[in-house]
Protein backbone atom coordinates (compact mmCIF):
# COMPACT_ATOMS: atom_id res chain seq x y z
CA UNK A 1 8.53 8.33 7.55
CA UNK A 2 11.24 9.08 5.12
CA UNK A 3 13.46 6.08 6.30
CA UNK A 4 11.21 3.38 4.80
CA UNK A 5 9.45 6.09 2.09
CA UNK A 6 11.83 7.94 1.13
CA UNK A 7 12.52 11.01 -1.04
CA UNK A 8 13.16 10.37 -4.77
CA UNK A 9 11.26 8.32 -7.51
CA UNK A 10 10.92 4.54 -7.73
CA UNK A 11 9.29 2.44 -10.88
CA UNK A 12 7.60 -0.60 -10.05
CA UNK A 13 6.47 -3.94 -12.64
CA UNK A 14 3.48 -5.24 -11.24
CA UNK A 15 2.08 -8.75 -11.91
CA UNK A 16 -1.20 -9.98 -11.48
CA UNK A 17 -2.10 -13.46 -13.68
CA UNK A 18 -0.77 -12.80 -16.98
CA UNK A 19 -1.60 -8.65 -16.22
CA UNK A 20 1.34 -6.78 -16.23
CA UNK A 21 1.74 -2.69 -15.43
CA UNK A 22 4.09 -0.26 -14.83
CA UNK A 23 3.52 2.20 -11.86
CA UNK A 24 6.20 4.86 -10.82
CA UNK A 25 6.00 6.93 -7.64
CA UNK A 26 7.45 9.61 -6.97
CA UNK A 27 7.60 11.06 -3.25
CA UNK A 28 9.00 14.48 -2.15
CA UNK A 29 9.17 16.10 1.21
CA UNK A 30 7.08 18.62 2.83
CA UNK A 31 7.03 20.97 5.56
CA UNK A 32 6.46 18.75 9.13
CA UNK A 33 5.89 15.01 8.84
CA UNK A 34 4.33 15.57 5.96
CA UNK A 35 5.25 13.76 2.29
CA UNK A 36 3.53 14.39 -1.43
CA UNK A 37 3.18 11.37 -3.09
CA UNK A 38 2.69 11.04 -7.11
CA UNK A 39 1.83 7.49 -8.72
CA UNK A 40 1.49 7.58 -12.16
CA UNK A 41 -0.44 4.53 -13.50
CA UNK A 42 -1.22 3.88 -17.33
CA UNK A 43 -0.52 7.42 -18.13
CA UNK A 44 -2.65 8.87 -15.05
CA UNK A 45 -1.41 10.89 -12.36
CA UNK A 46 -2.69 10.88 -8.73
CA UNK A 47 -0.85 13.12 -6.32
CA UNK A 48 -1.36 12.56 -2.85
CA UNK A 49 0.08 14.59 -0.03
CA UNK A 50 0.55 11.59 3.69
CA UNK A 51 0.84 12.85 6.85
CA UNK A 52 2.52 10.77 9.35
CA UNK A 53 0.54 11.13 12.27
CA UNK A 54 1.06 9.13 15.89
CA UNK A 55 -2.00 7.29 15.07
CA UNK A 56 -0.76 6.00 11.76
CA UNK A 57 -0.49 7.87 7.65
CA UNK A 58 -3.37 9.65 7.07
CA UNK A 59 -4.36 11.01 3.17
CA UNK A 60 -7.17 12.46 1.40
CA UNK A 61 -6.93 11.51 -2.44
CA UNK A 62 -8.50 14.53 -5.07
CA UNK A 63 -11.80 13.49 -6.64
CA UNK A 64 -10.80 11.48 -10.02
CA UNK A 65 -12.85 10.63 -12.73
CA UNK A 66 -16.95 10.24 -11.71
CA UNK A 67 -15.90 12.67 -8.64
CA UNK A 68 -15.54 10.15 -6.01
CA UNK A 69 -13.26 11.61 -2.80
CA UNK A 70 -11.37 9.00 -1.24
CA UNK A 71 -10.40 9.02 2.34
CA UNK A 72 -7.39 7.08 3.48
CA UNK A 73 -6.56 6.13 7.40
CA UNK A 74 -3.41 4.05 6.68
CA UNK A 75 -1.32 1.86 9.42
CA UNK A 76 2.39 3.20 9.28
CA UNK A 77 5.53 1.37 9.11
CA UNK A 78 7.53 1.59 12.66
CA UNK A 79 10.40 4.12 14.03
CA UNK A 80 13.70 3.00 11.80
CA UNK A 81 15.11 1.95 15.30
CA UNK A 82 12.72 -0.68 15.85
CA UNK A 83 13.19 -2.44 12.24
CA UNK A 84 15.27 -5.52 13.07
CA UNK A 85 14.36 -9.28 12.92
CA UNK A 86 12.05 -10.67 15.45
CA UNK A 87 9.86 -7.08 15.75
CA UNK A 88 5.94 -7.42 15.14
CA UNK A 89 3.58 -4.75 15.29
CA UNK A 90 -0.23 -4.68 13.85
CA UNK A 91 -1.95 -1.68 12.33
CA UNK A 92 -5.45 -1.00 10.75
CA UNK A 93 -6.55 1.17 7.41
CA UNK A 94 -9.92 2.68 6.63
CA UNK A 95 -10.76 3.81 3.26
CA UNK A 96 -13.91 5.75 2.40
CA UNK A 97 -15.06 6.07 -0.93
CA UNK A 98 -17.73 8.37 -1.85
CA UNK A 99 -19.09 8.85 -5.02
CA UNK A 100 -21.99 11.12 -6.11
CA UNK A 101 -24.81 9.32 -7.47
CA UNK A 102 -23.59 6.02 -5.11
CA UNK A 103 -22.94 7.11 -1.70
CA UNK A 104 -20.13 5.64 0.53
CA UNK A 105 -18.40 2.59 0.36
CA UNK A 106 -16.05 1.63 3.07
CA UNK A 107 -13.43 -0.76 3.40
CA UNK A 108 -11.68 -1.45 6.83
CA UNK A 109 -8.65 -3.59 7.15
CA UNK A 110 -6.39 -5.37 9.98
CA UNK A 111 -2.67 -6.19 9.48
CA UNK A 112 -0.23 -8.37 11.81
CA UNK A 113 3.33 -8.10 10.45
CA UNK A 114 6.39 -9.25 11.57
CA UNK A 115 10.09 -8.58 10.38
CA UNK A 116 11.07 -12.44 9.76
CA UNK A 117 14.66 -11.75 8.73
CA UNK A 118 17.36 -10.30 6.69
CA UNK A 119 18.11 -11.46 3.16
CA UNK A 120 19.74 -10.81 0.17
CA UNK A 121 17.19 -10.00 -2.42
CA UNK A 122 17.87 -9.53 -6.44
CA UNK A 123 15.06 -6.92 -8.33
CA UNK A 124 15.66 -5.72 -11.47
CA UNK A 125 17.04 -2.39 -10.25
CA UNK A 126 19.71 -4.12 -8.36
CA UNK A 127 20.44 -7.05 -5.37
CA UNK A 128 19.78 -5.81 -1.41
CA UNK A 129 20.04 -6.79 1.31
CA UNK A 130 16.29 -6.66 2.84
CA UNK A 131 14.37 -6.83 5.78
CA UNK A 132 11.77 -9.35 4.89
CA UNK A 133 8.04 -8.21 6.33
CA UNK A 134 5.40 -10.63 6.38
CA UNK A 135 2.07 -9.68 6.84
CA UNK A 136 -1.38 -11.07 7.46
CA UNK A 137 -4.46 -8.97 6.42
CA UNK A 138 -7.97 -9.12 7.05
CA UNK A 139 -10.78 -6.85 5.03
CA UNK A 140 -14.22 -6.28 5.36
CA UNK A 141 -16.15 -4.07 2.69
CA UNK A 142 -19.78 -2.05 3.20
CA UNK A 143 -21.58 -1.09 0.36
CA UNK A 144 -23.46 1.99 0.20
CA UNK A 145 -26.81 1.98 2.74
CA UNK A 146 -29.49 0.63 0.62
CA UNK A 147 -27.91 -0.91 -2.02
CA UNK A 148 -28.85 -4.89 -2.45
CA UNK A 149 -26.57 -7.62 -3.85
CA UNK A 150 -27.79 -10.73 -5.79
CA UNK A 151 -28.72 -13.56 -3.93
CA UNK A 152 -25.45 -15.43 -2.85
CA UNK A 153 -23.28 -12.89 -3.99
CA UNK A 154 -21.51 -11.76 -0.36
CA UNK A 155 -18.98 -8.86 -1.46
CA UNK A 156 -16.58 -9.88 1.41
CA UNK A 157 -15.95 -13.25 0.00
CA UNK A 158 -15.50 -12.27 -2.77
CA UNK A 159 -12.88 -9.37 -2.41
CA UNK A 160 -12.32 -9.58 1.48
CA UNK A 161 -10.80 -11.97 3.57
CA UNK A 162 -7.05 -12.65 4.81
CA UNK A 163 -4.85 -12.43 2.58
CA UNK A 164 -0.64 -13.17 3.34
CA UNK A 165 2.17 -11.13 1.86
CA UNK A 166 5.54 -10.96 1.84
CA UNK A 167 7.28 -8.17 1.48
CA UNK A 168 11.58 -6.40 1.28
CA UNK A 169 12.16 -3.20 2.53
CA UNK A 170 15.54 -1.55 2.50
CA UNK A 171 16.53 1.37 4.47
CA UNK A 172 16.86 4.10 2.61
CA UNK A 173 15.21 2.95 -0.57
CA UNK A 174 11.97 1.48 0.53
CA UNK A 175 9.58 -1.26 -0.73
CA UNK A 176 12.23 -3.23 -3.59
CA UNK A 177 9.69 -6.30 -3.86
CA UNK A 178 6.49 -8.13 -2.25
CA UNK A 179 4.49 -10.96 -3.26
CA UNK A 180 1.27 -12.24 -2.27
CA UNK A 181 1.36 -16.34 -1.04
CA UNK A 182 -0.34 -17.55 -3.12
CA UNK A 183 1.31 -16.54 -6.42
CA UNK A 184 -1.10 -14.68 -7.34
CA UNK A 185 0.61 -11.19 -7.25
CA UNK A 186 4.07 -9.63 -7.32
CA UNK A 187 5.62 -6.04 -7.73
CA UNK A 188 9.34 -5.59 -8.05
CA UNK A 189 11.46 -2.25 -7.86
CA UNK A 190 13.15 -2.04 -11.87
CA UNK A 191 14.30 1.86 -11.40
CA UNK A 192 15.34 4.29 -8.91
CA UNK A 193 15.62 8.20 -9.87
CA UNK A 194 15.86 11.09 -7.88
């Protein structure tokens, strides 16, 4: 796990539109396969302690504001020896949110990626040289039992469907950029601490 996420901190720009944020994470070793994770987003702090499992990441996020729990079955990134150009694999997340008052709200996802090549890739924290992942991914969102939508209004058009990413990891360092296809969002490394 710590190949691809490794130890140490890492700030992030994130675009969306004309949206811009900062987010910095901040991951630290545990006992076992086992990593605490911090991401501190507009001045809010969620840590999160992964698990690397054989099945895939596995996390269970503290109840934030309102009390919802979130429950996170990630995909995982493959062994370090397997990461070289040519190698697809496909993985699947779950995330359950619960929220008192609401109930659950589930969101399953399916991802084919494939490591397309290596490249030279400039960030503001630097130029790597980068595997380059792409990856297709498919949601579909529930909404709590009982709870009714407008008429035409299907929730999985509007925020599910495939959607096609790019993205450079560098061994040792981890995620440095990705981008969505169409433009529409991009996050690039700008700092790495320890």
């Amino acid at each position: 796990m710590q190949t691809y996420l490794p130890a140490g901190t890492r700030t992030y720009q994130m675009s969306s539109g004309a949206d811009r944020s900062t987010m910095t994470i901040k991951a630290t070793p545990l006992s076992g396969d086992r990593m605490n994770v911090q991401t501190t987003m507009n001045g809010k702090t969620t840590p999160i302690v992964w698990t690397c499992t054989a099945s895939g990441m596995k996390a269970s996020i503290p109840a934030g504001e309102g009390g919802a729990q979130v429950n996170v079955d990630a995909g995982f990134l493959p062994n370090a020896r397997k990461w070289k150009a040519g190698y697809s694999w496909n993985s699947s997340n779950r995330v359950n949110v619960n929220a008192p008052g609401v109930g659950a709200m589930n969101m399953t996802s399916t991802t084919v990626s494939r490591i397309v090549k290596q490249e030279k890739v400039t960030v503001p924290a630097g130029t790597f040289t980068a595997l380059r992942v792409d990856s297709t991914t498919s949601i579909k969102m529930s909404l709590p039992a009982g709870t009714r939508l407008p008429p035409g209004m299907d929730l999985n058009q509007m925020m599910g469907g495939k959607t096609t990413t790019s993205a450079w990891y560098v061994q040792g360092v981890g995620m440095v950029k990705t981008t969505s296809s169409d433009g529409s969002f991009s996050m690039v490394l700008t700092k790495i601490g320890k």
